[in-house]
Protein backbone atom coordinates (compact mmCIF):
# COMPACT_ATOMS: atom_id res chain seq x y z
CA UNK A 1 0.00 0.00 0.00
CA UNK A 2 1.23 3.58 -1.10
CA UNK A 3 0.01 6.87 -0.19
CA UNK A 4 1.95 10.36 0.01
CA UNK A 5 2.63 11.79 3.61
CA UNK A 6 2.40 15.41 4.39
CA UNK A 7 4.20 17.03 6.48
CA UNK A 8 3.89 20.86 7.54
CA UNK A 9 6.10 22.03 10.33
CA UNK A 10 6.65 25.57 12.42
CA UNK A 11 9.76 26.16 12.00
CA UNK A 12 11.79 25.25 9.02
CA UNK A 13 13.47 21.58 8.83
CA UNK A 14 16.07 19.52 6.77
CA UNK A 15 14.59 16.49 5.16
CA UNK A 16 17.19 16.28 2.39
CA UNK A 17 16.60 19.91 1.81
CA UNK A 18 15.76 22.80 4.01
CA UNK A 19 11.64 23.53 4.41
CA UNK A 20 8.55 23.82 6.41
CA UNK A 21 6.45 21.64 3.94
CA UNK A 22 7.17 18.38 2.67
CA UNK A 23 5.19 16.09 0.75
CA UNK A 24 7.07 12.24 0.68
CA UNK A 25 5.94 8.83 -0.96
CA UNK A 26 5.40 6.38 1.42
CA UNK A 27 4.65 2.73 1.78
CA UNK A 28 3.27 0.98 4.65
CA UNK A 29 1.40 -2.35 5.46
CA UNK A 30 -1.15 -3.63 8.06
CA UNK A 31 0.64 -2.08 11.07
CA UNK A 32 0.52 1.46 9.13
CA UNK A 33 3.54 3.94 9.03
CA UNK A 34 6.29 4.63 11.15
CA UNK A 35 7.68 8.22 11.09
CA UNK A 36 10.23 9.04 13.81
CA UNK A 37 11.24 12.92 13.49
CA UNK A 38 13.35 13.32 16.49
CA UNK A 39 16.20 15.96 15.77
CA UNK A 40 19.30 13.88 16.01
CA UNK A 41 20.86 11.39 13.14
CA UNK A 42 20.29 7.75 12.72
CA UNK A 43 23.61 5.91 13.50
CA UNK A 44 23.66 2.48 12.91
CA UNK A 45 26.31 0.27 13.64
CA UNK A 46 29.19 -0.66 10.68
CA UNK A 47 29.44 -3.90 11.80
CA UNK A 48 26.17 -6.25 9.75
CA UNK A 49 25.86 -8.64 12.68
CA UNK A 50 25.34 -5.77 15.20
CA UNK A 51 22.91 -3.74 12.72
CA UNK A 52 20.52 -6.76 12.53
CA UNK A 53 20.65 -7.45 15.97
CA UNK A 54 19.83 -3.35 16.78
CA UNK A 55 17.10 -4.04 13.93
CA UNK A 56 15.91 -6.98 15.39
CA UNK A 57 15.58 -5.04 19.01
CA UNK A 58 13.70 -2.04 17.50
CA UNK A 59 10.86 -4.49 15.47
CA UNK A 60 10.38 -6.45 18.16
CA UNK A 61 9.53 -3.41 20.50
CA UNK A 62 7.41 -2.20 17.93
CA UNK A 63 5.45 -5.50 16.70
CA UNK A 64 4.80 -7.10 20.49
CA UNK A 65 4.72 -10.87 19.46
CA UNK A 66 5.98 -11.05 16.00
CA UNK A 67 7.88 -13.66 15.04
């Protein structure tokens, strides 16, 4: 499922560029969409066995008895 997200803030904001509006393509699923817009970077590990395991963490908070 597709749909195009809107987002309008107060103060101007860097999504790839600098703005207040923003309209994105996004996809999402039974569960719906996930936007985090907290003001500090991603970081995820280098290392590919410690990424999925940080991954791994996160979904499972998220989907409460998903296997």
């Amino acid at each position: 499922m597709s749909a195009v997200a809107e987002f309008r803030f107060r103060d101007a904001v860097r999504l790839g560029t600098r703005g207040r509006h923003f309209a994105v393509d996004v996809a999402g699923g039974l569960g719906g969409l996930l936007v985090d817009l907290r003001d500090v970077p991603l970081r995820l590990p280098d290392r590919i066995e410690r990424r999925r395991e940080l991954l791994a963490g996160w979904q499972e908070a998220l989907w409460a008895g998903h296997e």
